[in-house]
Protein backbone atom coordinates (compact mmCIF):
# COMPACT_ATOMS: atom_id res chain seq x y z
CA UNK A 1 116.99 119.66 56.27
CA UNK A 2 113.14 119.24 55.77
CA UNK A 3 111.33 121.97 54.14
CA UNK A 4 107.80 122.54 54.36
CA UNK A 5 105.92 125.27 52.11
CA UNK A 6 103.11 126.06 50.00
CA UNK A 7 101.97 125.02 45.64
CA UNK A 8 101.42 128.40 44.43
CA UNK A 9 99.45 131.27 46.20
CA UNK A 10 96.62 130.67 48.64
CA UNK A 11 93.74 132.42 49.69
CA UNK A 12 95.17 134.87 51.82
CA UNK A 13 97.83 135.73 50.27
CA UNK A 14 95.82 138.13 48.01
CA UNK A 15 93.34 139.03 50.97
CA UNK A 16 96.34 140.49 52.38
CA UNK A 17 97.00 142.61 48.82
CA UNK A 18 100.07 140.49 47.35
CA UNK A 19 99.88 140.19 43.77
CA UNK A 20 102.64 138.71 42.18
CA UNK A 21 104.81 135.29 42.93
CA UNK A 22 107.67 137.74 43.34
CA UNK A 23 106.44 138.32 46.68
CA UNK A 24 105.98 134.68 47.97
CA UNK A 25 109.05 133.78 48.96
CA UNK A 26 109.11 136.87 51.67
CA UNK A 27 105.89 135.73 52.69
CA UNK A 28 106.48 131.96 52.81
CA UNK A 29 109.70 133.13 55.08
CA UNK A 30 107.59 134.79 57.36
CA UNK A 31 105.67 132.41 57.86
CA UNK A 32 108.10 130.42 58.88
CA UNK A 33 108.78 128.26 55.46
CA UNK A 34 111.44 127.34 53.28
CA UNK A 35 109.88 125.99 50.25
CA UNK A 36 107.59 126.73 46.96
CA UNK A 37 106.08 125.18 44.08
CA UNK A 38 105.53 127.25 41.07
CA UNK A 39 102.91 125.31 39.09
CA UNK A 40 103.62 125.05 35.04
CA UNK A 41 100.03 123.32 34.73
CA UNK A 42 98.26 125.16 32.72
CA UNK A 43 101.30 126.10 30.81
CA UNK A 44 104.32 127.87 30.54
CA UNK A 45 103.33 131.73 29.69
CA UNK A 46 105.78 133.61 32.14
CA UNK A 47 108.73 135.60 30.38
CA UNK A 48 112.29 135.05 31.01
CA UNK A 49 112.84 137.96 32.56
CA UNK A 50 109.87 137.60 35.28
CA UNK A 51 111.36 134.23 36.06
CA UNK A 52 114.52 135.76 37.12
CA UNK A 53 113.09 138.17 39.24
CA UNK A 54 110.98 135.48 41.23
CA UNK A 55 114.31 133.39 41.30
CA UNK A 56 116.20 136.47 43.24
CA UNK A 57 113.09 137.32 45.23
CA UNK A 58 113.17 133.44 46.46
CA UNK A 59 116.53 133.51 46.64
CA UNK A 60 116.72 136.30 48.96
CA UNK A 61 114.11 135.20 51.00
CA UNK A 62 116.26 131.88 51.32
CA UNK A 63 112.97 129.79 50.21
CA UNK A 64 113.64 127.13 47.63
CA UNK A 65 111.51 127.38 44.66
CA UNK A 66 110.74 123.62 42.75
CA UNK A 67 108.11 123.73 39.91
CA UNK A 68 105.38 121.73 38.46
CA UNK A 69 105.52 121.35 34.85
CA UNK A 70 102.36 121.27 32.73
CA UNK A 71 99.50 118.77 33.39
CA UNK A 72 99.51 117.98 29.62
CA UNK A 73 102.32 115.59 29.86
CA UNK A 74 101.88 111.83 28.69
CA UNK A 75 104.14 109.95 28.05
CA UNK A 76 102.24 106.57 26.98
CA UNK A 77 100.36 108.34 24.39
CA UNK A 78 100.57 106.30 21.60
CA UNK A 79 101.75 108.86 18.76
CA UNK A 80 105.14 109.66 18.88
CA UNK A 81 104.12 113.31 17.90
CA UNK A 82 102.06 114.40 20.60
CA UNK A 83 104.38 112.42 22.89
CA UNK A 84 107.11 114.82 21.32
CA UNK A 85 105.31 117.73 22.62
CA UNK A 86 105.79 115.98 26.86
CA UNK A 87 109.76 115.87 26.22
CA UNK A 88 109.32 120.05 25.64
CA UNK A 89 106.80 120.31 28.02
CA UNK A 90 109.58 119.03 31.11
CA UNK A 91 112.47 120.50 28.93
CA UNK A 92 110.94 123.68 29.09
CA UNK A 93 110.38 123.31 33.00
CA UNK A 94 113.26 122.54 33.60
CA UNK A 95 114.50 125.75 31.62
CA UNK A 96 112.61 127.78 34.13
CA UNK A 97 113.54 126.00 36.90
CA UNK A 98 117.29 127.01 36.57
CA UNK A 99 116.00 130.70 36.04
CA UNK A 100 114.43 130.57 39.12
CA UNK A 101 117.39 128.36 40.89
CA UNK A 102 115.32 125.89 41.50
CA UNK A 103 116.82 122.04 41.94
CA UNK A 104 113.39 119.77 41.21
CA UNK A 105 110.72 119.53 38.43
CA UNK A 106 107.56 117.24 39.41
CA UNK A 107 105.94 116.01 36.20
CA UNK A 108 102.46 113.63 35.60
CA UNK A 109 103.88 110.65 34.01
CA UNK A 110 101.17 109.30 31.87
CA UNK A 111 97.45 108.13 31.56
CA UNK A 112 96.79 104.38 30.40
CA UNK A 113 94.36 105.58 27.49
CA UNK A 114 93.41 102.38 25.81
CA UNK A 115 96.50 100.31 26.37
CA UNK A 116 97.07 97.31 28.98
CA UNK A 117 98.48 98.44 31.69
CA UNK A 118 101.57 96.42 31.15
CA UNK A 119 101.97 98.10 28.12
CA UNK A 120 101.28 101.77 29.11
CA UNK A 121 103.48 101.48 31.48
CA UNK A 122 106.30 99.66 29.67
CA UNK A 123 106.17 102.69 26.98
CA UNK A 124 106.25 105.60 29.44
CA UNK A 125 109.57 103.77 30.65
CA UNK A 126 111.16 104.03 27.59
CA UNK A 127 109.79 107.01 27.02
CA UNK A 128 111.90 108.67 29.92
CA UNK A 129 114.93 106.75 28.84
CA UNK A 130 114.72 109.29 25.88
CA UNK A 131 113.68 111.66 28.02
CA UNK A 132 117.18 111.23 30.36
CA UNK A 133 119.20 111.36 27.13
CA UNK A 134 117.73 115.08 26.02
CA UNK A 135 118.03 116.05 30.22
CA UNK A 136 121.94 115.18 29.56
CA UNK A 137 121.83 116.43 26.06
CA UNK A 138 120.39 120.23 27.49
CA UNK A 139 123.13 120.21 30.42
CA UNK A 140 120.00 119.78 33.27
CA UNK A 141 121.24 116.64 34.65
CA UNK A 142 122.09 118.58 37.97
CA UNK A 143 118.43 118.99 38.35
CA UNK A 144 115.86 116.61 39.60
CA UNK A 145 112.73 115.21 37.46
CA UNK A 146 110.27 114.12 39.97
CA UNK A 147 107.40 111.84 38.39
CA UNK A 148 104.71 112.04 41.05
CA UNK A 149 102.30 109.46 42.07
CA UNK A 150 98.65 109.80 40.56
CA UNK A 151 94.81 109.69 42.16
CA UNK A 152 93.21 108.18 39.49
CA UNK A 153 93.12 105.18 38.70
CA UNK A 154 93.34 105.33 34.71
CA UNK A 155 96.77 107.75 35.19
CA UNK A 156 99.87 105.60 35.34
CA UNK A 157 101.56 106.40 39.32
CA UNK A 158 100.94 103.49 41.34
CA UNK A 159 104.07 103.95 44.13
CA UNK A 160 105.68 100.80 42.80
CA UNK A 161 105.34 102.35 39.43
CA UNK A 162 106.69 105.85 40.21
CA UNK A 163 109.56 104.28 41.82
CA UNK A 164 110.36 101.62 38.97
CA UNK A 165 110.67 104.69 36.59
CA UNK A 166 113.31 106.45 39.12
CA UNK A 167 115.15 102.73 38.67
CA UNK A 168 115.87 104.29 34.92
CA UNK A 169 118.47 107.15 36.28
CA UNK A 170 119.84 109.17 39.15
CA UNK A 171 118.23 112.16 38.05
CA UNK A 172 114.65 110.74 38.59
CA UNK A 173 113.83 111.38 42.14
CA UNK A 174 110.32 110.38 43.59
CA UNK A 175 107.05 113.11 43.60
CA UNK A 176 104.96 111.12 46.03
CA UNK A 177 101.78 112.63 46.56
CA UNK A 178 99.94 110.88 49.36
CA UNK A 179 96.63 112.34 49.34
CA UNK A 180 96.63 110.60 46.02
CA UNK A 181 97.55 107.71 47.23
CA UNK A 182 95.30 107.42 49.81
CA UNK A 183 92.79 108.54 47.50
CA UNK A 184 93.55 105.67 44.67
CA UNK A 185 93.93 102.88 47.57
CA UNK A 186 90.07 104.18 49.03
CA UNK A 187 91.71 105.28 51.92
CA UNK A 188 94.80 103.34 52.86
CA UNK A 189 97.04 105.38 54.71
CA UNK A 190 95.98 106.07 58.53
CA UNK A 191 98.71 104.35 60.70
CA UNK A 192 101.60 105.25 61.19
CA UNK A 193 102.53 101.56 59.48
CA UNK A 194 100.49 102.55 56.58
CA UNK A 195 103.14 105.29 55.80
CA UNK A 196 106.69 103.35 57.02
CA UNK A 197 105.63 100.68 54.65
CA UNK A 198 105.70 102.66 51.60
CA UNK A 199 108.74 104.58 52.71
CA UNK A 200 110.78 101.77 53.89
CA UNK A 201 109.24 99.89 50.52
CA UNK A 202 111.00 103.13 48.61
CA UNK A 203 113.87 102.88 50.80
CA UNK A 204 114.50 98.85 49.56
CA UNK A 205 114.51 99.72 46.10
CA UNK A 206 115.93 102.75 45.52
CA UNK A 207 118.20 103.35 48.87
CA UNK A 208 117.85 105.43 52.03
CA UNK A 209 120.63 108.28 50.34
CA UNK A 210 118.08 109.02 47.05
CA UNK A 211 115.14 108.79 49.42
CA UNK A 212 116.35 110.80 52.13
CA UNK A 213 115.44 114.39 50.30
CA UNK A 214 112.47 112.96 48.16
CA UNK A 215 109.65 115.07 46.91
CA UNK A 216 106.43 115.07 48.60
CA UNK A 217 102.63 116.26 47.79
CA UNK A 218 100.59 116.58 50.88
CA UNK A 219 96.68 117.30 51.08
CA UNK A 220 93.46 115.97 51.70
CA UNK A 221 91.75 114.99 48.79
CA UNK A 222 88.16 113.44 47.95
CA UNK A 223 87.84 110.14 46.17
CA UNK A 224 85.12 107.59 45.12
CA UNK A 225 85.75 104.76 43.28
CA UNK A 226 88.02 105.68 40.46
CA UNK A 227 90.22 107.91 42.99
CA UNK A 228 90.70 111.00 43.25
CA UNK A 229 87.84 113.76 42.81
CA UNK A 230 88.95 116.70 43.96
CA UNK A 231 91.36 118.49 46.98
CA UNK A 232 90.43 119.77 49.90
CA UNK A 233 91.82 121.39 53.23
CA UNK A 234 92.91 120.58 56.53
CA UNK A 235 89.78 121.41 57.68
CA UNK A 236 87.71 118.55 56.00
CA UNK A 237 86.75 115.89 58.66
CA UNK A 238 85.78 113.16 56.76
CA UNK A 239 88.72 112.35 53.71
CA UNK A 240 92.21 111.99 54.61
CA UNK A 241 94.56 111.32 55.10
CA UNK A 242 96.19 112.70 58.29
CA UNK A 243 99.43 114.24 58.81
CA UNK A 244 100.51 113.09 61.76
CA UNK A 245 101.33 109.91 61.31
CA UNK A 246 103.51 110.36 58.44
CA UNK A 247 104.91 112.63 60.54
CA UNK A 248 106.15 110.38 63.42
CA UNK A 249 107.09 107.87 60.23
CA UNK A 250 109.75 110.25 58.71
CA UNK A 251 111.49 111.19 62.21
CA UNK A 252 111.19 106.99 62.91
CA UNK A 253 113.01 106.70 59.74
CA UNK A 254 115.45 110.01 59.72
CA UNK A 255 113.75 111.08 56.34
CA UNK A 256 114.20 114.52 55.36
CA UNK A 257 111.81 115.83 52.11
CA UNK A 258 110.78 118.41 50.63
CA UNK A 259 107.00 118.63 51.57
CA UNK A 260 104.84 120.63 49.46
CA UNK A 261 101.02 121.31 50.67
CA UNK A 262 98.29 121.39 47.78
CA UNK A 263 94.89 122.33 50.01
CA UNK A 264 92.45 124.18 48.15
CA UNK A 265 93.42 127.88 49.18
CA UNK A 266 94.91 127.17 52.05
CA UNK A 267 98.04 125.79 50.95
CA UNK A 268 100.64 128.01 53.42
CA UNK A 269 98.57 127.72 56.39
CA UNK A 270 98.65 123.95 55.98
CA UNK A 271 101.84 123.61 55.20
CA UNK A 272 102.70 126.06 58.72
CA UNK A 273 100.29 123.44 60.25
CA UNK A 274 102.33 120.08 58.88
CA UNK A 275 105.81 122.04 60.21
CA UNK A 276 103.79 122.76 63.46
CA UNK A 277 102.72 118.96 63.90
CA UNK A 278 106.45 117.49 62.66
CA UNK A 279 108.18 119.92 65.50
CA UNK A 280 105.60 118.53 67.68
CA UNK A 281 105.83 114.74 67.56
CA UNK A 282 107.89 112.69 69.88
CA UNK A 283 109.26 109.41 68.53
């Protein structure tokens, strides 16, 4: 089933007086949603005990809870020791995740630094072979590591790059963020083409099964010419990219993901707005 829901707490949610995560997944059921992305990005600070109360609040609410580990992952950074510390940094995540009872952990795979891009890109793939053989090692391999396609152009995420590094194991599952996209690409993605050609493209390689359920990252996000700037909301008239075609896409190509909105603040109302235009599309 496709789930639509919010990254972390919006605006509203503490206009309204919520103040802890606890109460999210109640609120994300209300409004009608059935997914959540607890964000790791700044780091992982919350106690054991907290993330097993979110995990029963969520799982009470029946909203699935996925997280976001920290943005400080790279995993084509040359020395092996600060490379060490991205294996924890996922490791960790994925930790949490099971507290909560969670099934997916989206991760930043890696920046090109100084390297060639061949090379940056060869190393963060053997990087996650390691990183496979500690997921089996720590008994996780019944979760799902999401690397997630990057809006800059110096962070290693192309689509065809993102998807190569799922090649590497079943329990790599594509993060594809296409505000990014469309935001590394100058705006590529306003047909409904534009999306079926990346999805059935994902579909070739990887097959429909592991894409079916794939991970998504939705917003609008400002760009110039080394991608990505900033995000922005549905509001915002002159980036995309647009929903509804990508909407019309997945029903064209009986997709079902799990579709996460990342507007500035208004994250839940956005993501009730996506659910609002997939019901609505005929195909």
């Amino acid at each position: 089933m496709i789930k639509f829901g919010p990254s972390g707490n919006g605006e509203k949610f503490y206009a309204e007086g919520h103040k802890h995560t606890a109460e999210a997944g109640e609120y994300c059921k209300n409004l009608g949603l059935n997914c959540y992305e607890y964000s790791f990005g700044r780091g992982i600070t919350l106690s054991e005990g907290k993330a097993e109360e979110i995990g029963l609040a969520f799982a009470q609410a029946e909203v699935e809870i996925s997280v976001h580990a920290p943005y400080f992952i790279n995993f084509a950074n040359p020395d092996d020791e600060a490379a060490g510390k991205s294996y924890n940094y996922v490791l960790n995540s994925a930790k949490y995740l099971k507290l909560f009872g969670g099934k997916r952990v989206v991760f930043h795979p890696a920046a090109q630094g100084k390297a060639t891009r061949e090379d940056a890109v060869n190393l963060t793939a053997e990087r996650l072979k390691k990183l496979r053989d500690y997921i089996y090692l720590n008994g996780f391999e019944d979760l799902y590591f999401c690397p997630e396609t990057m809006g800059k152009l110096a962070q290693i995420g192309t689509l065809e790059e993102v998807v190569g590094l799922c090649k590497i194991d079943k329990i790599y599952l594509p993060a594809v963020d296409f505000g990014h996209i469309n935001a590394r690409e100058g705006g590529s993605l306003k047909t409904v083409g534009d999306y079926k050609s990346r999805l059935e493209y994902m579909i070739s390689e990887l097959g429909y099964e592991r894409v079916k359920h794939f991970h998504v990252h939705f917003s609008k996000i400002m760009y110039a010419a080394k991608g990505e700037i900033k995000h922005l909301t549905f509001e915002d008239t002159q980036y995309g990219p647009e929903f509804e075609p990508f909407a019309i896409a997945l029903k064209q190509l009986k997709l079902e993901p799990y579709i996460v909105s990342e507007s500035a603040g208004t994250q839940a109302e956005d993501a009730v707005e996506m659910k609002r235009i997939y019901s609505s599309v005929d195909i």
